[in-house]
C-alpha atoms as a PDB file:
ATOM      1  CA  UNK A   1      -4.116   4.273  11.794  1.00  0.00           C
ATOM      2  CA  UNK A   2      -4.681   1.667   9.003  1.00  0.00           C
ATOM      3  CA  UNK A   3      -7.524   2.301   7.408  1.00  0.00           C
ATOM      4  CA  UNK A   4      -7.576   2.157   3.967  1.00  0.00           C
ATOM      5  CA  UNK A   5     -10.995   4.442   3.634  1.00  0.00           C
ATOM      6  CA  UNK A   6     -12.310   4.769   0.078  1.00  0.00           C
ATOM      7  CA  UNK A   7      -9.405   3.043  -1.057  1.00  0.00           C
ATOM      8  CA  UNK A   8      -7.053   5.998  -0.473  1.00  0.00           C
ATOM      9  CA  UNK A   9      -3.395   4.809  -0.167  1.00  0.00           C
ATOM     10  CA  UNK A  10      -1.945   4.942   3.736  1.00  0.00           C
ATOM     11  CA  UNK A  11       1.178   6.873   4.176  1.00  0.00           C
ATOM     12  CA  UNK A  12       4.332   6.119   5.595  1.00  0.00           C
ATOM     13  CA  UNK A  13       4.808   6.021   9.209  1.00  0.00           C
ATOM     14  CA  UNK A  14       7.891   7.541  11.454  1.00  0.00           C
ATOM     15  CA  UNK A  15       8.457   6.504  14.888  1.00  0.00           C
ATOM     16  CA  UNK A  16       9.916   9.529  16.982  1.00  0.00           C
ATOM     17  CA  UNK A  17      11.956   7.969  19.623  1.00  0.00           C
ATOM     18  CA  UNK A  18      13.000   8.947  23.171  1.00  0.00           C
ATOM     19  CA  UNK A  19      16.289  10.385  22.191  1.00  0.00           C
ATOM     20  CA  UNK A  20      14.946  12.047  19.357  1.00  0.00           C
ATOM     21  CA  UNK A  21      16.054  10.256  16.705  1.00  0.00           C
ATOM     22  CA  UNK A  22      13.553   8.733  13.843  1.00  0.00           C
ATOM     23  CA  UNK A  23      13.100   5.213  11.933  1.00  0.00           C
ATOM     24  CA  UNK A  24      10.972   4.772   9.172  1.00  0.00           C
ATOM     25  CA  UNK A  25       8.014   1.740  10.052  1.00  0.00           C
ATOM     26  CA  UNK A  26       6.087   2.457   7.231  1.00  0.00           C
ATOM     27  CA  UNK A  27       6.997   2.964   3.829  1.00  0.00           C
ATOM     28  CA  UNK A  28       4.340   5.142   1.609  1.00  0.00           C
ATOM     29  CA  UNK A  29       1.962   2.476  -0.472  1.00  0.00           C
ATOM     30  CA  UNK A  30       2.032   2.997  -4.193  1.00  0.00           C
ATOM     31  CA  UNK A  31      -0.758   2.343  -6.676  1.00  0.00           C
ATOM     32  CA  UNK A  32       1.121  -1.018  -7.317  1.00  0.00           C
ATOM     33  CA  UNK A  33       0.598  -1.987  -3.946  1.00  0.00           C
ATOM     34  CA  UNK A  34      -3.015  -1.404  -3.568  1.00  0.00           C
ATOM     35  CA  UNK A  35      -3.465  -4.006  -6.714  1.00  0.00           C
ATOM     36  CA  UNK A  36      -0.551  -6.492  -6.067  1.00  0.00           C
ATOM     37  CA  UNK A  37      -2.849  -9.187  -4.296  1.00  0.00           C
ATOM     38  CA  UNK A  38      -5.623  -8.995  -7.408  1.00  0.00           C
ATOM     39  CA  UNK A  39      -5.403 -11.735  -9.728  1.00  0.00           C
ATOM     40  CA  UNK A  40      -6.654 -10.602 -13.799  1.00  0.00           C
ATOM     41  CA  UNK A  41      -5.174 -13.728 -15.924  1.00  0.00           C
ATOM     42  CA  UNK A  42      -8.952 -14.750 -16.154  1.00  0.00           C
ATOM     43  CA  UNK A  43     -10.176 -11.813 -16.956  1.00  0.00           C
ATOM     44  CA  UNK A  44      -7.747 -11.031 -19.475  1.00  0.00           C
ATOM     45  CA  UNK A  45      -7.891 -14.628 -20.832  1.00  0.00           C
ATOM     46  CA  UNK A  46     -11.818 -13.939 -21.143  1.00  0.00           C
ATOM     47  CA  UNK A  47     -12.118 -10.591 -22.932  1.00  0.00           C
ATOM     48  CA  UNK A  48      -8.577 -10.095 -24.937  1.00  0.00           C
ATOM     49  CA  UNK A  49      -7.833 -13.427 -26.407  1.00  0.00           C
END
């Protein structure tokens, strides 16, 4: 599932297939990856310089 409840970071996801081998289709998010599409050059503009 891809939730992202309360802003808790989704885990990585392994397919299990037929033969029983694995591949990865999910790699684990990271706290840089729940704030890479957020955009602070205005805010920072505004309140440090």
């Amino acid at each position: 599932m891809g939730y992202n409840y309360n802003g808790k970071l989704r885990s990585a996801e392994v397919l299990l297939k037929e033969d029983g081998s694995t591949e990865l289709i999910r790699r684990a998010e990271t706290p840089a990856d729940y704030f890479a599409t957020l955009n602070f050059t205005d805010f920072m503009k505004k309140n440090l310089f």
